[in-house]
Protein backbone atom coordinates (compact mmCIF):
# COMPACT_ATOMS: atom_id res chain seq x y z
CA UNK A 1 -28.15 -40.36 -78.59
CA UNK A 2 -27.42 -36.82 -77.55
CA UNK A 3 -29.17 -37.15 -74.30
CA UNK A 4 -26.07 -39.53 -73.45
CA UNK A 5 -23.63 -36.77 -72.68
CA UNK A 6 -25.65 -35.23 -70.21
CA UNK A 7 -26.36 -37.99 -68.46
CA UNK A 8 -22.65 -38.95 -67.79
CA UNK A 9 -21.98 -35.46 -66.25
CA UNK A 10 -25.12 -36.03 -64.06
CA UNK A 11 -23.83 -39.37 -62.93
CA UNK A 12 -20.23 -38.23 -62.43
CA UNK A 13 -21.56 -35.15 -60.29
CA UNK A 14 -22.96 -37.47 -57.57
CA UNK A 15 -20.43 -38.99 -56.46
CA UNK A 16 -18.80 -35.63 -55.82
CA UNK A 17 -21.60 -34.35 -53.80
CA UNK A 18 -21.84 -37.72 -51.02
CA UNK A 19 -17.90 -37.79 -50.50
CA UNK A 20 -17.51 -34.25 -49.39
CA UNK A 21 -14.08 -33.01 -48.08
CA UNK A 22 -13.71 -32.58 -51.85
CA UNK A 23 -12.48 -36.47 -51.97
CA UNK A 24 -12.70 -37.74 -55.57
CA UNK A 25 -14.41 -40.81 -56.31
CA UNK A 26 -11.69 -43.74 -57.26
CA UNK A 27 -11.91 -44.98 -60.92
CA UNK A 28 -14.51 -47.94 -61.22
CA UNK A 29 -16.88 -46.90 -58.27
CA UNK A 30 -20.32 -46.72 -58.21
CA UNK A 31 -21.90 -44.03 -56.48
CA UNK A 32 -23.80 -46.59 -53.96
CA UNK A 33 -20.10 -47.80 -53.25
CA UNK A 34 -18.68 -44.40 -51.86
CA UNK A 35 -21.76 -43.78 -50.02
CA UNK A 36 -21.10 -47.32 -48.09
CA UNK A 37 -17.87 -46.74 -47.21
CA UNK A 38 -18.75 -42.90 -45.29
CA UNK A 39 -19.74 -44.47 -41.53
CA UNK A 40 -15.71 -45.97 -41.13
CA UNK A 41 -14.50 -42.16 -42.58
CA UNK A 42 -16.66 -40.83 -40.21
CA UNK A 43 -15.21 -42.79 -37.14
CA UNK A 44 -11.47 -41.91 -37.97
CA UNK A 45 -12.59 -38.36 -38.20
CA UNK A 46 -13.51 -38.48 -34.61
CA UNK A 47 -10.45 -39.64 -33.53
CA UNK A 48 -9.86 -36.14 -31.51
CA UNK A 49 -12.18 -38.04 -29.23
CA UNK A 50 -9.21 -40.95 -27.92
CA UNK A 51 -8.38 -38.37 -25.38
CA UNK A 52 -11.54 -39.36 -23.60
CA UNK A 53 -10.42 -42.55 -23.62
CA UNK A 54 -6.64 -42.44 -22.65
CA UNK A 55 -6.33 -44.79 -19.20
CA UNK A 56 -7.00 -43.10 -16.01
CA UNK A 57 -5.63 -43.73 -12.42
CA UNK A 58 -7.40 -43.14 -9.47
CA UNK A 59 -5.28 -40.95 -6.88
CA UNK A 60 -5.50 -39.47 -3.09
CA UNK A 61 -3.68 -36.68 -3.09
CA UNK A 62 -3.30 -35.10 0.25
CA UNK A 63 -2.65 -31.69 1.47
CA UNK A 64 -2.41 -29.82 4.60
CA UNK A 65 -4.66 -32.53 6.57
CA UNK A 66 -7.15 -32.65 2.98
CA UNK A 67 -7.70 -35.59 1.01
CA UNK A 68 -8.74 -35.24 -2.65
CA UNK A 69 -10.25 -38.36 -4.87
CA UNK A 70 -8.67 -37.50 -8.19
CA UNK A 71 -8.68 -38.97 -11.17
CA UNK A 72 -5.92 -38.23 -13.86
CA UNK A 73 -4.57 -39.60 -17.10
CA UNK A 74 -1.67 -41.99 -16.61
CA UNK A 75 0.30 -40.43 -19.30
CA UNK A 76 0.39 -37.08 -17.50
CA UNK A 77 3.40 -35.44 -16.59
CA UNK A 78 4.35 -34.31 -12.87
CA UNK A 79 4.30 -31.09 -13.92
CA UNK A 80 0.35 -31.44 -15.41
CA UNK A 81 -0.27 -32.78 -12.09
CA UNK A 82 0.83 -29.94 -10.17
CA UNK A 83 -1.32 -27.73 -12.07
CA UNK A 84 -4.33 -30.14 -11.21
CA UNK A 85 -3.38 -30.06 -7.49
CA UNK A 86 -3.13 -26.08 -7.94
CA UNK A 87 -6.64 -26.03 -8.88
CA UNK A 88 -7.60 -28.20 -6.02
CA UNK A 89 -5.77 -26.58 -3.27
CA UNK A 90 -4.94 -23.25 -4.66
CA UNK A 91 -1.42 -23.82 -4.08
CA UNK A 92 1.29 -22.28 -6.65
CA UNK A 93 3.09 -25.29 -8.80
CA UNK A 94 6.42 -23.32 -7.63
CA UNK A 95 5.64 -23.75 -3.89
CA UNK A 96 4.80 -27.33 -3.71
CA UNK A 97 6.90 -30.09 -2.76
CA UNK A 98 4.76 -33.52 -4.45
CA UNK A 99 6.20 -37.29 -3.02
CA UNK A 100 5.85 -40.67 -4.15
CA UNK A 101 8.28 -42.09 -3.48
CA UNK A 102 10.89 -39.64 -3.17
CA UNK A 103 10.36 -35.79 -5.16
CA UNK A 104 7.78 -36.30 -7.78
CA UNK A 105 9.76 -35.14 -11.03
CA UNK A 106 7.98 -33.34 -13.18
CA UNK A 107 9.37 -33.98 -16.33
CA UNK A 108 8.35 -37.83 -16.23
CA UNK A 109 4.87 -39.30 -16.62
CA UNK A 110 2.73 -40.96 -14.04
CA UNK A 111 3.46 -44.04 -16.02
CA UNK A 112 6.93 -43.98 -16.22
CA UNK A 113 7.07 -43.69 -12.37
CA UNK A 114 4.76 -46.39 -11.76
CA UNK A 115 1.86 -44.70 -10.36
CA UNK A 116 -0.76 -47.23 -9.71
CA UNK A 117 -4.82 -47.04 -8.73
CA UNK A 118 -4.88 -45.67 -5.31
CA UNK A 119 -1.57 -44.27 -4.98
CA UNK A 120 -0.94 -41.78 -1.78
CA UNK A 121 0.46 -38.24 -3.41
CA UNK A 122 1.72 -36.06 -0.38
CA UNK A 123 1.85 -32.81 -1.25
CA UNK A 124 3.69 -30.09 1.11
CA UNK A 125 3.68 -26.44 0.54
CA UNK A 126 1.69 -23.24 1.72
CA UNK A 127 -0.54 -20.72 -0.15
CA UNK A 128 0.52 -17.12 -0.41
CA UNK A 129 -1.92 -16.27 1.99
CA UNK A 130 -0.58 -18.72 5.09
CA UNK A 131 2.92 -17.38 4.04
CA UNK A 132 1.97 -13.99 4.50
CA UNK A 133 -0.19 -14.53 7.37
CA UNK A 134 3.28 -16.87 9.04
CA UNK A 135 5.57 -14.03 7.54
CA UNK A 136 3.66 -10.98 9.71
CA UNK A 137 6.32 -8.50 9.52
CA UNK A 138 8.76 -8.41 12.52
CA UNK A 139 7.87 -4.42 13.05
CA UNK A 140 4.37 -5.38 13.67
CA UNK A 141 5.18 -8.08 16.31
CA UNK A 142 7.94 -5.03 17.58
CA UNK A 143 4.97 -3.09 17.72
CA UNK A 144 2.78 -5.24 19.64
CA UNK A 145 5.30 -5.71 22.10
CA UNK A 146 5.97 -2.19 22.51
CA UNK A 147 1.85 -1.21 23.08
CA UNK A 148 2.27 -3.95 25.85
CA UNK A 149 5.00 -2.23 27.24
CA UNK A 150 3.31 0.89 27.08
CA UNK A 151 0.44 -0.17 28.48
CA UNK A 152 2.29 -0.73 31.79
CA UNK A 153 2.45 1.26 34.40
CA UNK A 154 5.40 4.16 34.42
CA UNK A 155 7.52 3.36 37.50
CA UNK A 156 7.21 6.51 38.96
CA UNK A 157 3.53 6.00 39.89
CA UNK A 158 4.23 2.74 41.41
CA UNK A 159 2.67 2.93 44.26
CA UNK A 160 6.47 1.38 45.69
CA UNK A 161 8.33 4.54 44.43
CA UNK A 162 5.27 6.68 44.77
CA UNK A 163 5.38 7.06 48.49
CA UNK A 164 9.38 8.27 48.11
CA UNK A 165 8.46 10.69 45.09
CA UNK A 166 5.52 12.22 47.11
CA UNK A 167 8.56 13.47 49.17
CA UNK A 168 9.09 16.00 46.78
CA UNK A 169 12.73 17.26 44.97
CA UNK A 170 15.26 17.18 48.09
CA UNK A 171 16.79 20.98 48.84
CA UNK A 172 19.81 20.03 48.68
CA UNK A 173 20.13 17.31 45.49
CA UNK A 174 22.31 18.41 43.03
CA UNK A 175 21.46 20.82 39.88
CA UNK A 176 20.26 19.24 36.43
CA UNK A 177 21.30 20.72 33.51
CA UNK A 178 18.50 18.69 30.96
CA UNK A 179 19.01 17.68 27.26
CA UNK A 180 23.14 17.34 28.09
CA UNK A 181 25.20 14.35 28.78
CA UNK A 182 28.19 15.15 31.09
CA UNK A 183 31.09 13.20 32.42
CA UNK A 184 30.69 12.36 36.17
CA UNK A 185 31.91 14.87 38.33
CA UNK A 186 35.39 14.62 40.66
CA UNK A 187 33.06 14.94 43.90
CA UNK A 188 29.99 11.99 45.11
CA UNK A 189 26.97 12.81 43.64
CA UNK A 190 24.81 13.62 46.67
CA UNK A 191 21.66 14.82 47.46
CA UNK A 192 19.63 11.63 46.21
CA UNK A 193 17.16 9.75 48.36
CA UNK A 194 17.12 5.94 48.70
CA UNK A 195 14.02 3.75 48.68
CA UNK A 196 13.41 3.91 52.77
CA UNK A 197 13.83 7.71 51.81
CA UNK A 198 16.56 8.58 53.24
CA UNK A 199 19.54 10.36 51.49
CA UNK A 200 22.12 8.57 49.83
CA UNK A 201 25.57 9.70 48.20
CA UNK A 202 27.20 7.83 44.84
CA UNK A 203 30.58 7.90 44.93
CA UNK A 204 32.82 6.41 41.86
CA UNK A 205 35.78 4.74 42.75
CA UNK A 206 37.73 3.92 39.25
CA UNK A 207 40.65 3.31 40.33
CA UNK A 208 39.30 0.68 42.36
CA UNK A 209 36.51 -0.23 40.16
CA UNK A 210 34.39 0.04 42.60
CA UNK A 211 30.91 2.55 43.40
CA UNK A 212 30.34 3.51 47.11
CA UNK A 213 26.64 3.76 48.14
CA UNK A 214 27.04 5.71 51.09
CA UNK A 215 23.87 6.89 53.87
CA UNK A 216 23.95 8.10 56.83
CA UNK A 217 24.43 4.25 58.83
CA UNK A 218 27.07 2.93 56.29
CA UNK A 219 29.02 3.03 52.99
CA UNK A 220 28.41 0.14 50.60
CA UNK A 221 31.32 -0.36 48.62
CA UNK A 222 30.48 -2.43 45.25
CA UNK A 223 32.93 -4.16 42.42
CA UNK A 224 31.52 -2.65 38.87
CA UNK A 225 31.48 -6.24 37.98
CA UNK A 226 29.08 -7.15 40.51
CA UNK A 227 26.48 -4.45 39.18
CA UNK A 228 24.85 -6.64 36.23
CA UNK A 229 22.42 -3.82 34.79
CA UNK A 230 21.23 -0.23 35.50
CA UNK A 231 17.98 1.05 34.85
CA UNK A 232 16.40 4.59 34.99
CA UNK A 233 13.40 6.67 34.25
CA UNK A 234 12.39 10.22 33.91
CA UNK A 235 10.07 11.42 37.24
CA UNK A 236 6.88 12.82 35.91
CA UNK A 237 6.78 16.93 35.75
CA UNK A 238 10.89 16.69 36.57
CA UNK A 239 12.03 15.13 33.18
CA UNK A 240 15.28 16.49 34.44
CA UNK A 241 15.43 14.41 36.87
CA UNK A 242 15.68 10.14 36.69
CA UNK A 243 14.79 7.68 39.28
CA UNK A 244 17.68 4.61 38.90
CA UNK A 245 18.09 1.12 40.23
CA UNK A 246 21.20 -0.87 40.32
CA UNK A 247 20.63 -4.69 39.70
CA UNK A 248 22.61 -6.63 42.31
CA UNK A 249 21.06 -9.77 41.61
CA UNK A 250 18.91 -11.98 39.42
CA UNK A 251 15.62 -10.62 41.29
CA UNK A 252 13.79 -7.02 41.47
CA UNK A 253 14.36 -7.15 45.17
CA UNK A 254 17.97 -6.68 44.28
CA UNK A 255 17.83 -3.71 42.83
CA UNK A 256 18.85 -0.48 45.07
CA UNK A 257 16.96 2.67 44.15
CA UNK A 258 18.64 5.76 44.14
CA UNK A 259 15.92 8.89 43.11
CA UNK A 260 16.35 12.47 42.22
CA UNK A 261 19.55 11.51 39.70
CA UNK A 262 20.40 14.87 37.38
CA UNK A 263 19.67 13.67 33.93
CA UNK A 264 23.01 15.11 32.99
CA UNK A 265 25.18 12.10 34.66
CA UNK A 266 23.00 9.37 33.60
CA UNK A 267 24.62 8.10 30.66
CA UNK A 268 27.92 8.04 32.28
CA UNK A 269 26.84 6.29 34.99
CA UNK A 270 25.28 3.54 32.82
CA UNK A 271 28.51 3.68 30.83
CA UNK A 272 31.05 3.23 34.06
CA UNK A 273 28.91 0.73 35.96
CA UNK A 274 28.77 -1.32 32.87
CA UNK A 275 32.38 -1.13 31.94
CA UNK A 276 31.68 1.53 28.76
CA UNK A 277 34.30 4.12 29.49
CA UNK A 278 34.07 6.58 26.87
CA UNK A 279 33.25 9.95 28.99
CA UNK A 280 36.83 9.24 30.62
């Protein structure tokens, strides 16, 4: 009779031990009993495991000319999905642009759009990298351009202006004063050769608008207007001294050469022949 008090405390320990969790045993139960009913505990407990089994939709997303299989859970938000199609493509959720059927919203679930097995998702949208390589910065293309233009041949050793150059400075061409812009003097600028090489006078007619090219055979006398652009370039070993053309037409075989201009008078020539009067 006094072994009977220890033996209740043994049998009310085991029941203790099999539930774990710290469950009690329910009044009544047998020990067997709580052991039976551990396999269904078990199987809720591993209800962390329904994500595995959430319902899937098969998908072609397509990007830049690539197609992706992809499978992904139909309750899924757009925005999940962009951050699937970012680790596909490497392409930033804020740069892409998803369709079906209109702007994928992100805020929605596949389901709730109606996404169904084998649904087309168009994606548009560049990485950083094709942005930057599109985006090359303008100075660099300015650059380029300007090692092409560079890389051409200064007019003065054309071999067209070469064989007026070769002439050497004429005697009697007017003084340069170099690294000062002056207005155009009250007399013709003479002096100058032409392309055939033969001298040649500029003479500024404002009040008629006009310029006078004048040789030897005959004066031309020009409207401003009719002068469309002016160009000029610094003769090799006489920086002081510019080479100029007057554009008379669309073509290069319009343009009249004048050589051996004094550097001082360029600007204001540019600036009368194309109607910029602010040396007068």
């Amino acid at each position: 009779g006094a072994e009977e008090p220890g033996m209740e405390a043994e049998a009310q320990e085991l029941p203790l031990g099999c539930g774990g969790g710290g469950v009690s045993p329910a009044p009544g139960r047998s020990p067997e009993g709580e052991e039976r009913r551990e396999p269904p505990q078990a199987s809720v407990s591993n209800g962390g495991d329904e994500d595995s089994g959430r319902e899937l939709v098969e998908l072609k997303v397509i990007w830049n000319k690539n197609k992706y299989d992809v499978k992904f859970c139909l309750d899924s938000t757009g925005a999940e999905l962009k951050q699937k199609i970012h680790s596909l493509t490497g392409l930033p959720p804020a740069m892409q642009k998803v369709m079906f059927k209109g702007l994928l919203p992100e805020e929605k679930t596949l389901r709730e759009i109606k996404v169904t097995n084998g649904a087309k998702i168009m994606v548009v949208g560049s990485t950083i990298n094709d942005v930057l390589a599109v985006n090359t910065p303008k100075e660099a293309a300015q650059q380029e351009v300007k090692a092409e233009e560079n890389k051409k041949e200064p007019l003065c050793r054309q071999k067209q202006h070469r064989k007026v150059l070769d002439k050497g400075k004429p005697d009697d061409v007017m003084p340069s004063v170099k690294g000062v812009q002056e207005r155009l003097p009250t007399v013709p600028l003479s002096g100058m050769y032409n392309k055939s090489g033969g001298k040649v006078r500029l003479t500024f007619k404002l009040e008629q608008d006009q310029l006078w090219i004048g040789t030897k055979e005959r004066t031309e006398k020009l409207p401003m207007g009719s002068i469309k652009n002016v160009v000029s370039e610094p003769i090799e070993g006489h920086e002081d001294y510019h080479m100029m053309a007057f554009q008379l037409g669309p073509t290069e075989a319009s343009y009249y050469w004048v050589y051996w201009v004094p550097t001082q008078y360029v600007d204001a020539i540019k600036d009368t022949v194309l109607g910029k009067w602010q040396y007068f």
